[in-house]
C-alpha atoms as a PDB file:
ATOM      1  CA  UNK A   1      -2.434  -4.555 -25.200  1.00  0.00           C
ATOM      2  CA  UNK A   2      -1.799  -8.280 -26.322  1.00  0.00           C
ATOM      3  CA  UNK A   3      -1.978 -11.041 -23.994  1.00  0.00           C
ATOM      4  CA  UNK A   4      -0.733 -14.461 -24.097  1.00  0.00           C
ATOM      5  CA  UNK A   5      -3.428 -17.463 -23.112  1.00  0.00           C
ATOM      6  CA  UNK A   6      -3.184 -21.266 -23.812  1.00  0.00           C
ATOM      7  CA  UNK A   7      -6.549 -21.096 -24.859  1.00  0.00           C
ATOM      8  CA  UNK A   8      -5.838 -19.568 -27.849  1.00  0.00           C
ATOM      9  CA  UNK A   9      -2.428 -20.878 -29.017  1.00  0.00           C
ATOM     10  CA  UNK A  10      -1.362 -21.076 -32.509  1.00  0.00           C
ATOM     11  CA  UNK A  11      -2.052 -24.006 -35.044  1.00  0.00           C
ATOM     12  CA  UNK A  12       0.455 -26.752 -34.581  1.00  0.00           C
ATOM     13  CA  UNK A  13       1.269 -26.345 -38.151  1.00  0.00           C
ATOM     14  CA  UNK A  14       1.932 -21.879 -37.708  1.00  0.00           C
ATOM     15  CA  UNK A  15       3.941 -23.267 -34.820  1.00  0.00           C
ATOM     16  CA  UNK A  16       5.827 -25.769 -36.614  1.00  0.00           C
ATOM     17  CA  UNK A  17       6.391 -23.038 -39.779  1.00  0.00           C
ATOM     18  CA  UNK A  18       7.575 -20.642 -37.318  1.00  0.00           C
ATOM     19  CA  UNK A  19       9.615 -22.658 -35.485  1.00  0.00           C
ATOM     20  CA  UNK A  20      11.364 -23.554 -39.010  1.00  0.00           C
ATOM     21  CA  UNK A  21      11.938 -19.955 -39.537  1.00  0.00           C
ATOM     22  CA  UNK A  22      13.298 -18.979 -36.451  1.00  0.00           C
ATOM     23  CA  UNK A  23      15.654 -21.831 -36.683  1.00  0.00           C
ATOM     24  CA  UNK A  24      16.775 -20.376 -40.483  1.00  0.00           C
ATOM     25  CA  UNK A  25      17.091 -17.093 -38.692  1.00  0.00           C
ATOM     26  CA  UNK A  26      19.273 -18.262 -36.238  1.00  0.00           C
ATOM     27  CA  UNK A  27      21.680 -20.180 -38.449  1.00  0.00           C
ATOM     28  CA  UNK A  28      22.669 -17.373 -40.502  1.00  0.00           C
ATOM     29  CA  UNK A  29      25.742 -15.693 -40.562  1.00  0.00           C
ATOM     30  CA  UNK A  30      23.990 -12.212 -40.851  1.00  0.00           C
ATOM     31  CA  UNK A  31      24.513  -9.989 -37.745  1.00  0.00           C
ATOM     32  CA  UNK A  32      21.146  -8.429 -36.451  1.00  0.00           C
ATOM     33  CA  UNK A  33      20.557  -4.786 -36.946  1.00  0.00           C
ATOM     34  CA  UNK A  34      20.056  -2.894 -34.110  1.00  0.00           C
ATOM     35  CA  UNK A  35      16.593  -0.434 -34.587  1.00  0.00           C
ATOM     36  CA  UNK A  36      16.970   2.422 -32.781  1.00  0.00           C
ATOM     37  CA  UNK A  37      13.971   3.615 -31.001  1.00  0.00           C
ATOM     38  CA  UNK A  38      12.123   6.912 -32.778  1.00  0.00           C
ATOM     39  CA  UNK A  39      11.653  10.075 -30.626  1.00  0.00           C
ATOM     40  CA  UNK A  40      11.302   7.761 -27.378  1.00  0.00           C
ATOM     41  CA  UNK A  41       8.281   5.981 -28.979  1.00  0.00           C
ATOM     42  CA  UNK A  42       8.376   2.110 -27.823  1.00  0.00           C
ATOM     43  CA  UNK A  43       6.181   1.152 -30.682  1.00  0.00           C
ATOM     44  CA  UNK A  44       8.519   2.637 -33.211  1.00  0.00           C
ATOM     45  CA  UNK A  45      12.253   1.466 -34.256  1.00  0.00           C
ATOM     46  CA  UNK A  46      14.221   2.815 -37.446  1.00  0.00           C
ATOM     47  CA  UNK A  47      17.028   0.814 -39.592  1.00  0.00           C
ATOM     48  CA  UNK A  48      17.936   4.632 -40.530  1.00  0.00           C
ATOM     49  CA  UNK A  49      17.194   3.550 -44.034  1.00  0.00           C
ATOM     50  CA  UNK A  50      13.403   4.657 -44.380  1.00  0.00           C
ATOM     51  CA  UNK A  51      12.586   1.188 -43.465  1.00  0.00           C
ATOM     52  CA  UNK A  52      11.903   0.192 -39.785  1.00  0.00           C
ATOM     53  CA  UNK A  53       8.822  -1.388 -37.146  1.00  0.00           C
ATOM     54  CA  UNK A  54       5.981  -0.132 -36.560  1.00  0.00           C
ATOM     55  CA  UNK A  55       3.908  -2.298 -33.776  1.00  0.00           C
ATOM     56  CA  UNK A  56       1.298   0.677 -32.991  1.00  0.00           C
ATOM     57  CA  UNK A  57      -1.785  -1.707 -34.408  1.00  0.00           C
ATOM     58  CA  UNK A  58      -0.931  -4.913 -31.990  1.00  0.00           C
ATOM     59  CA  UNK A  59      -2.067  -2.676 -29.340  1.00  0.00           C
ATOM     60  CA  UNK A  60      -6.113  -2.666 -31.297  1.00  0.00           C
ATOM     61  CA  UNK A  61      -6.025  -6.334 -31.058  1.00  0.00           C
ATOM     62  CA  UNK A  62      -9.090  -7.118 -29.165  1.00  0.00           C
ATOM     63  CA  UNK A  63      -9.147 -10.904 -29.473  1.00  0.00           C
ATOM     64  CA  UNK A  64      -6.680 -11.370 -26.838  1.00  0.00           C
ATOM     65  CA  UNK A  65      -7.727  -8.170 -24.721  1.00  0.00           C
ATOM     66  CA  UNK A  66      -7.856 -11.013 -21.693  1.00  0.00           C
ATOM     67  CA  UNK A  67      -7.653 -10.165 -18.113  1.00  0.00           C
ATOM     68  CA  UNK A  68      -6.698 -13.539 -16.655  1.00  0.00           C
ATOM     69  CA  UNK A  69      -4.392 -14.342 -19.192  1.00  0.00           C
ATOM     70  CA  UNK A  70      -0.892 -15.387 -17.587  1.00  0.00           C
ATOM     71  CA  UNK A  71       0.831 -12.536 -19.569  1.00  0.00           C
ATOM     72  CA  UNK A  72      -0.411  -9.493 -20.631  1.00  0.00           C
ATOM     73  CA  UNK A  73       1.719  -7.150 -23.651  1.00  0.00           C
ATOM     74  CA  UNK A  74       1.400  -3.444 -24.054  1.00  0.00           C
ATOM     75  CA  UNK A  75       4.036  -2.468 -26.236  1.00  0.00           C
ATOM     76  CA  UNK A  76       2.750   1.368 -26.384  1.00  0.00           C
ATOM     77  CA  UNK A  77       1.130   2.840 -23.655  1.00  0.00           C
ATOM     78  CA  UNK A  78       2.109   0.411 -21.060  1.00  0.00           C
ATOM     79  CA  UNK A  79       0.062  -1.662 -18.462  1.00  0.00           C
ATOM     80  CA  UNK A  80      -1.993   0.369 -15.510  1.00  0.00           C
ATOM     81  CA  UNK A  81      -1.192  -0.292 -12.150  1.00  0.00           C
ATOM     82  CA  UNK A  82      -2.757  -3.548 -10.871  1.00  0.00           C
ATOM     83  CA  UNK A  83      -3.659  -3.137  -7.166  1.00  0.00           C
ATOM     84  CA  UNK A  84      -1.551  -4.596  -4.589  1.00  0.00           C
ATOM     85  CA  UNK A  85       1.002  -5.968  -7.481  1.00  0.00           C
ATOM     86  CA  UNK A  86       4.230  -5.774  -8.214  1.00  0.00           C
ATOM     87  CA  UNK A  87       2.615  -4.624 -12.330  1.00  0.00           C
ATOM     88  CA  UNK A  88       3.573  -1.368 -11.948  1.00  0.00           C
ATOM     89  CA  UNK A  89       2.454   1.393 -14.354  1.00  0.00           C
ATOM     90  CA  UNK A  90       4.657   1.673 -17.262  1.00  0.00           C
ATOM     91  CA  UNK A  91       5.209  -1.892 -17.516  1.00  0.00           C
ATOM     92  CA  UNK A  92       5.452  -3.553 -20.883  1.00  0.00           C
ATOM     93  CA  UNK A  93       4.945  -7.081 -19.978  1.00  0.00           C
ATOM     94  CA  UNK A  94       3.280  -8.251 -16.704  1.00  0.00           C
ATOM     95  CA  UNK A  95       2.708 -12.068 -15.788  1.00  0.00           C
ATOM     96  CA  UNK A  96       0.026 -13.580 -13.701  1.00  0.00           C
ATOM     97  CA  UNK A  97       1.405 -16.258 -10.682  1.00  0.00           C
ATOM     98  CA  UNK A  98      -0.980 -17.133  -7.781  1.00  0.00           C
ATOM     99  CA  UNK A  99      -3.352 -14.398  -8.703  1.00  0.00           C
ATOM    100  CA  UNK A 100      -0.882 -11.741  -8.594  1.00  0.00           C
ATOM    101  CA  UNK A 101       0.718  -9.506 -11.424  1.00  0.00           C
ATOM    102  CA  UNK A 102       3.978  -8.662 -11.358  1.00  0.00           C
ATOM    103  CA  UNK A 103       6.109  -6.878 -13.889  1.00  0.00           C
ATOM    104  CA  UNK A 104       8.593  -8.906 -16.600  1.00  0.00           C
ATOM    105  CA  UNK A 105      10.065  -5.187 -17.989  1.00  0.00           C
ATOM    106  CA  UNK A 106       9.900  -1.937 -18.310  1.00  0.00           C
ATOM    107  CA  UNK A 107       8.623   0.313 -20.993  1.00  0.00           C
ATOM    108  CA  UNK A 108      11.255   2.928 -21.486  1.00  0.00           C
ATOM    109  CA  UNK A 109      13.826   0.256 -21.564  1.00  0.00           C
ATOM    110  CA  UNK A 110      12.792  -1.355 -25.153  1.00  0.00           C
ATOM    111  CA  UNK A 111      15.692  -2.253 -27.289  1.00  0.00           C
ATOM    112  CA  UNK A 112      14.481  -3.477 -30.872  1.00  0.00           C
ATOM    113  CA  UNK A 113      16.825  -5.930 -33.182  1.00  0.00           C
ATOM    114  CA  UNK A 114      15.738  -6.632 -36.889  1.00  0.00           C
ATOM    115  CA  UNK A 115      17.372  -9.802 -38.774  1.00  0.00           C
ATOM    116  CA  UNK A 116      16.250  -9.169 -42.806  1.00  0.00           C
ATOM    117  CA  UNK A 117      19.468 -11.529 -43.991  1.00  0.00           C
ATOM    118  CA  UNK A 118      16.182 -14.045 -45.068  1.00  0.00           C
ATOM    119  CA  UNK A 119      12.833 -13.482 -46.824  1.00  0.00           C
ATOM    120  CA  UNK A 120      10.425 -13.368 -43.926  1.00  0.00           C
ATOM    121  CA  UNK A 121      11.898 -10.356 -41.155  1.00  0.00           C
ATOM    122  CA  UNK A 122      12.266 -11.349 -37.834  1.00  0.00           C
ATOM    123  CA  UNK A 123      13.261  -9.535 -34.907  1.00  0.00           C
ATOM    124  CA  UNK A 124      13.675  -9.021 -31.303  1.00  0.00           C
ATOM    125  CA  UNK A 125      12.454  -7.233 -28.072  1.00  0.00           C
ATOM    126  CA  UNK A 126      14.134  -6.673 -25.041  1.00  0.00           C
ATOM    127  CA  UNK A 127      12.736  -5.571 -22.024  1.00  0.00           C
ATOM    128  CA  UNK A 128      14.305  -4.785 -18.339  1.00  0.00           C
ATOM    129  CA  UNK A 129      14.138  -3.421 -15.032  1.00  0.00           C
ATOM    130  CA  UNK A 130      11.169  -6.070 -14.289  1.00  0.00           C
ATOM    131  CA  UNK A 131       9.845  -6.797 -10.578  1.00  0.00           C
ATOM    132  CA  UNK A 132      12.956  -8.691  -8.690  1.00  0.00           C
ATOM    133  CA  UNK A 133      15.577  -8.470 -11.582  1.00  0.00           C
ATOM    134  CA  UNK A 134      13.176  -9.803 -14.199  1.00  0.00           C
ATOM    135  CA  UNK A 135      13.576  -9.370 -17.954  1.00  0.00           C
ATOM    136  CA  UNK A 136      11.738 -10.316 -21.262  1.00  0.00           C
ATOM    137  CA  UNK A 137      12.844 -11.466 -24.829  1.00  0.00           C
ATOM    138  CA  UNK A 138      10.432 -11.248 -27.183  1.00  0.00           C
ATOM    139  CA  UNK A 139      11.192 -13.207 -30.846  1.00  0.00           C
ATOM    140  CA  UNK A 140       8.981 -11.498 -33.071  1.00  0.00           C
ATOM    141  CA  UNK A 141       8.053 -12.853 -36.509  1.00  0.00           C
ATOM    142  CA  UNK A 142       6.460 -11.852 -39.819  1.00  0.00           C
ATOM    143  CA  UNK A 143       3.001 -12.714 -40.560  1.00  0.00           C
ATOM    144  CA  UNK A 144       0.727 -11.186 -42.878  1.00  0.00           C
ATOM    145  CA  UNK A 145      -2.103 -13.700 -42.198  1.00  0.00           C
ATOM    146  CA  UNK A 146      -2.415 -12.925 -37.845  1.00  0.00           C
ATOM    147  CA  UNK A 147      -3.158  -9.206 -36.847  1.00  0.00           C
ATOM    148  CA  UNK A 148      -1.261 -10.484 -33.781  1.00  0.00           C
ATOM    149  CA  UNK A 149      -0.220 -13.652 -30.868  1.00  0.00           C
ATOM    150  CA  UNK A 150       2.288 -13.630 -28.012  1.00  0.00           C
ATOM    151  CA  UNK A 151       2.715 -16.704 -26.936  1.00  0.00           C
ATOM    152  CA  UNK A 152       4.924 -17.781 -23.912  1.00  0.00           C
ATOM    153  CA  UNK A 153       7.859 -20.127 -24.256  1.00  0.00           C
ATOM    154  CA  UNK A 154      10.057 -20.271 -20.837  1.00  0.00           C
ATOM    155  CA  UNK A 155      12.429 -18.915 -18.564  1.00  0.00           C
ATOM    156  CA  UNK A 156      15.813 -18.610 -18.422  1.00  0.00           C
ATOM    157  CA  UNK A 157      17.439 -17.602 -15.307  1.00  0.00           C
ATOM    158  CA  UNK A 158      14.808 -14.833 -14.660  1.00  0.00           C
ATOM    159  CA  UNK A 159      15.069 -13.938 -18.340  1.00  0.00           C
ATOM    160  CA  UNK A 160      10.776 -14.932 -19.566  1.00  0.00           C
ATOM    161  CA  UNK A 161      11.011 -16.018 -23.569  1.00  0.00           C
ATOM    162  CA  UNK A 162       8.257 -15.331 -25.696  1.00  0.00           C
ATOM    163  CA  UNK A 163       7.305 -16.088 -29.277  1.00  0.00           C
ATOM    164  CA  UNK A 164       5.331 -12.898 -30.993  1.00  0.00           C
ATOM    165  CA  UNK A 165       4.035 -13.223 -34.522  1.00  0.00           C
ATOM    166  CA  UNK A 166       2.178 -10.045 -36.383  1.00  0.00           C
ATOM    167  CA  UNK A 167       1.692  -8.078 -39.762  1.00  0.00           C
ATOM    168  CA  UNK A 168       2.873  -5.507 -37.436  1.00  0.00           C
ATOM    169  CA  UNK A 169       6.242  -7.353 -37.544  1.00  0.00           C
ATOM    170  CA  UNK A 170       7.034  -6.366 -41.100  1.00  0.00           C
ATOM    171  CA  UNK A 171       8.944  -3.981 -42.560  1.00  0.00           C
ATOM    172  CA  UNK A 172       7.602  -0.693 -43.296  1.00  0.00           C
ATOM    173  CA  UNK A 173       7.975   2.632 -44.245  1.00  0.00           C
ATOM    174  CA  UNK A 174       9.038   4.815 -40.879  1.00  0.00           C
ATOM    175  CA  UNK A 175       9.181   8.369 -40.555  1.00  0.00           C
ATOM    176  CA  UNK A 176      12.302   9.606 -38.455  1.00  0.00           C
ATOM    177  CA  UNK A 177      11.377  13.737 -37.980  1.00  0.00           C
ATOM    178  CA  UNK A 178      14.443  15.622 -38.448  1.00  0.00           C
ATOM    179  CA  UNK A 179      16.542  16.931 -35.522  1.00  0.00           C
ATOM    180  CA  UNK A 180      15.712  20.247 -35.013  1.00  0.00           C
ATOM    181  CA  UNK A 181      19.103  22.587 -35.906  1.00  0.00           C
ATOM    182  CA  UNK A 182      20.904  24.014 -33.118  1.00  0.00           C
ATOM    183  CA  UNK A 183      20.595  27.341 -33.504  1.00  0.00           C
ATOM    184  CA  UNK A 184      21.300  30.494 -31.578  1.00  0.00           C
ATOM    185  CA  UNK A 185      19.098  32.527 -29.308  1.00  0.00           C
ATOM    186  CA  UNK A 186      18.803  35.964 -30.259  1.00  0.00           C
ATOM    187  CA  UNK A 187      20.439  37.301 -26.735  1.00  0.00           C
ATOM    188  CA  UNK A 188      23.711  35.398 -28.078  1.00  0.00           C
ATOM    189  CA  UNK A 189      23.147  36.853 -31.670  1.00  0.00           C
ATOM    190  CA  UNK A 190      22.948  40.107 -29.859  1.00  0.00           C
ATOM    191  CA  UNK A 191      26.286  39.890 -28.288  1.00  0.00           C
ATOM    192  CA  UNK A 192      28.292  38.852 -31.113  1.00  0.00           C
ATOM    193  CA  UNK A 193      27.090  41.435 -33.409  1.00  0.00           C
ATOM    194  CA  UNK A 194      27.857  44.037 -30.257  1.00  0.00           C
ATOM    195  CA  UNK A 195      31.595  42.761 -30.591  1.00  0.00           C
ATOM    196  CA  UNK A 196      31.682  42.873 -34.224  1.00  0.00           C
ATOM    197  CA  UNK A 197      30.392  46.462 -33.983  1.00  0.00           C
ATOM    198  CA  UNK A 198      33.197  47.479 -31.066  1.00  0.00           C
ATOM    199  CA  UNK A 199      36.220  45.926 -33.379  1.00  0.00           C
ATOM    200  CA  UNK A 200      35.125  47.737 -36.068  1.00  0.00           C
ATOM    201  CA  UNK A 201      34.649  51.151 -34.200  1.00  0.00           C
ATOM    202  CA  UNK A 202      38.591  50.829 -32.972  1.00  0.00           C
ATOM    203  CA  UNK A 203      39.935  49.240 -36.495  1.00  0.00           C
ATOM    204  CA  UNK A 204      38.063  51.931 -38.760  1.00  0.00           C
ATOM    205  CA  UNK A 205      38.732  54.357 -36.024  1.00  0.00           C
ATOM    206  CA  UNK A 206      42.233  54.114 -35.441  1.00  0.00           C
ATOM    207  CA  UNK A 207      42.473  54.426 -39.449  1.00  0.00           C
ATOM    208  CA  UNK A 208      41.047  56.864 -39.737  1.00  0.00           C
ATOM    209  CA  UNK A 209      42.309  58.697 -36.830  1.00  0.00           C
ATOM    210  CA  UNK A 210      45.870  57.893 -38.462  1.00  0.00           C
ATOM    211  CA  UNK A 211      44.616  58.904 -42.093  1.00  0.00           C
ATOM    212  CA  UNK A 212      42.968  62.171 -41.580  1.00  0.00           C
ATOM    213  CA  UNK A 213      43.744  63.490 -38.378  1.00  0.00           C
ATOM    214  CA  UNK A 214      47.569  62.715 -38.611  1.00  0.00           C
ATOM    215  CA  UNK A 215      47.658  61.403 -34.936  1.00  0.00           C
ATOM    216  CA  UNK A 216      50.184  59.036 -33.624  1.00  0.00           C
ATOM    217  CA  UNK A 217      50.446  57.154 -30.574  1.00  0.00           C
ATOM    218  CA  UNK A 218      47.496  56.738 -27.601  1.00  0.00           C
ATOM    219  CA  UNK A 219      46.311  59.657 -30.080  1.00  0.00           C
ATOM    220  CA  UNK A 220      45.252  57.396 -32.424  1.00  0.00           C
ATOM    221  CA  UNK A 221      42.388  55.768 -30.156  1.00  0.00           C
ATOM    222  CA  UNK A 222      38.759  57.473 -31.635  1.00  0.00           C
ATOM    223  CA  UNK A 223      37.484  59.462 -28.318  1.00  0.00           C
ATOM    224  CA  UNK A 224      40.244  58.527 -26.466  1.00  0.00           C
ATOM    225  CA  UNK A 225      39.234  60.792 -23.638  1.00  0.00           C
ATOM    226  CA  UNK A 226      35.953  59.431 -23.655  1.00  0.00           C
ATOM    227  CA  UNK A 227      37.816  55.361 -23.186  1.00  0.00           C
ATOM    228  CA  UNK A 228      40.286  56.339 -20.245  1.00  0.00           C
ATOM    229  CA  UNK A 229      37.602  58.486 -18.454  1.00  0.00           C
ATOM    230  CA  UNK A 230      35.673  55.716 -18.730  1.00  0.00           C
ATOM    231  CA  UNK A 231      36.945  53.415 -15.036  1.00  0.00           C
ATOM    232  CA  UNK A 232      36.560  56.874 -13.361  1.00  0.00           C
ATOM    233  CA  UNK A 233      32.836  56.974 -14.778  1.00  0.00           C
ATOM    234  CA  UNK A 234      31.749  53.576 -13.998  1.00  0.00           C
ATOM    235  CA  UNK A 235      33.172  53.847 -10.096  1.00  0.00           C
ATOM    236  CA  UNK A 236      31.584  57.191  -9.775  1.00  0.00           C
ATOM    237  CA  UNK A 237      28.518  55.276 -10.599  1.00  0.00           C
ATOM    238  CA  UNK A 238      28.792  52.427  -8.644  1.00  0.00           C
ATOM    239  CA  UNK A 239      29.520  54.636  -5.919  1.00  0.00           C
ATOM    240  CA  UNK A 240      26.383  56.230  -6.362  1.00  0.00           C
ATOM    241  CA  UNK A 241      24.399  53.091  -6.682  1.00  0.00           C
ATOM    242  CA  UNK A 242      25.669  52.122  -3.327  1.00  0.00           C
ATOM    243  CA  UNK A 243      25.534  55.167  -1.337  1.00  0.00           C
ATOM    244  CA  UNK A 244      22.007  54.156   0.458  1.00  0.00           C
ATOM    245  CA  UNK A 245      23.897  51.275   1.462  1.00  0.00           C
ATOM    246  CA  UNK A 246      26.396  53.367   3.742  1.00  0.00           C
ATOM    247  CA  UNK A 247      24.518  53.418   7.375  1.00  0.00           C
ATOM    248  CA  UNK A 248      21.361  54.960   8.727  1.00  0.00           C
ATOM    249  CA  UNK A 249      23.551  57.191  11.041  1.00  0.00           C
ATOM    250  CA  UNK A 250      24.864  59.225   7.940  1.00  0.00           C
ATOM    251  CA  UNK A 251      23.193  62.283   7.369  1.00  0.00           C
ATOM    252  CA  UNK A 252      22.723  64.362   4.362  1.00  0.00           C
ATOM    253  CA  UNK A 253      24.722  67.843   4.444  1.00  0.00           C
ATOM    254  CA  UNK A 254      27.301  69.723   3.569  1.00  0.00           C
ATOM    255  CA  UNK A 255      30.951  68.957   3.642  1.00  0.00           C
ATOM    256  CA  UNK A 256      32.966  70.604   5.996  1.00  0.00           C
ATOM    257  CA  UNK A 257      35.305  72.820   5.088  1.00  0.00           C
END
């Protein structure tokens, strides 16, 4: 969980070198990559080229593990409920207005971006579904030298802006476990291998049947008495199954003759 505080805003010069690199970022003519999210994880995002986010560690940073900050981050587990606040659990981002939390976005709904068109990656983070139609944009930047900052920047038409910059931010190696095969349950393998087995009994049988026996016609159908017996066998059976069903004022006996 990372929270945002004035107290403990970046150098003016970080700010300024940021600032310079979001502006290169935005200039470019490279499209940003969308980073699809891995197995539901909102801490995880894959390029599908091996190479992806991974922002598990900003939730260990302890130095801004701040209670009364105006905006609390937790991009993994989510925030707890707050009583009597619209900070719902399974919020991502909560702020902090009159001494009341309410909710900027939604966990499930993260939606990662990655811009690597220039030497230092940036990306973004897009949260929704927050209390009253609120949402969050998180600019996330590079930097191997903080473990990790978010830092508030304004709002636009219920849309809160912040600035975010980590070594968590970098590119890195991500793991996307295969998809596990679709694959057959044995009742279906069953089945087919039951109609494999019945075309084969008529096709070998009927050639046979014609071969060796030297029978034409309905003739040639192996136990053929056995197959058009067979509806007179399965109603004699159902009618057997059924015949507890026919009254309690019938009476076992004889048939009169």
């Amino acid at each position: 969980m990372v929270t945002a505080s004035c107290k403990r805003c970046l150098p003016a010069w970080h700010v300024a070198m940021v600032m310079v690199i979001v502006c290169l970022a935005g200039g470019g003519s490279a499209q940003p990559t969308p980073c699809t999210v891995v197995n539901g994880n909102p801490c995880r995002c894959s390029l599908g080229n091996g190479k992806g986010l991974d922002v598990t560690s900003i939730k260990n940073v302890t130095s801004f593990l701040d209670p009364t900050a105006p905006y609390i981050w937790s991009p993994c587990g989510g925030l707890i409920d707050y009583p009597s606040t619209n900070c719902t659990r399974g919020s991502a981002i909560c702020g902090l207005e009159e001494d009341v939390r309410f909710s900027v976005g939604a966990l499930p709904t993260a939606i990662f971006t990655v811009d690597t068109s220039h030497s230092i990656t940036t990306a973004t983070l897009n949260y929704t579904a927050g209390y009253g139609g609120r949402s969050a944009n998180l600019l996330m930047v590079c930097s191997t030298q903080l473990p990790g900052n978010i830092k508030f920047q304004n709002v636009d038409d219920m849309t809160y802006n912040f600035l975010v910059t980590s070594k968590a931010i970098c590119l890195t190696e991500v793991h996307v476990p295969a998809a596990a095969e679709d694959s057959l349950s044995l009742g279906y393998i069953l089945i087919i291998l039951f109609f494999i087995c019945l075309v084969l009994y008529f096709v070998l049988g009927t050639l046979y049947m014609h071969a060796y026996k030297d029978a034409s016609g309905m003739e040639k159908i192996p136990h053929r008495d056995f197959w058009c017996g067979l509806p007179s066998m399965i109603k004699d059976g159902v009618l057997c199954l059924c015949s507890p069903c026919r009254g309690a004022g019938h009476t076992a006996g004889y048939d009169k003759i």
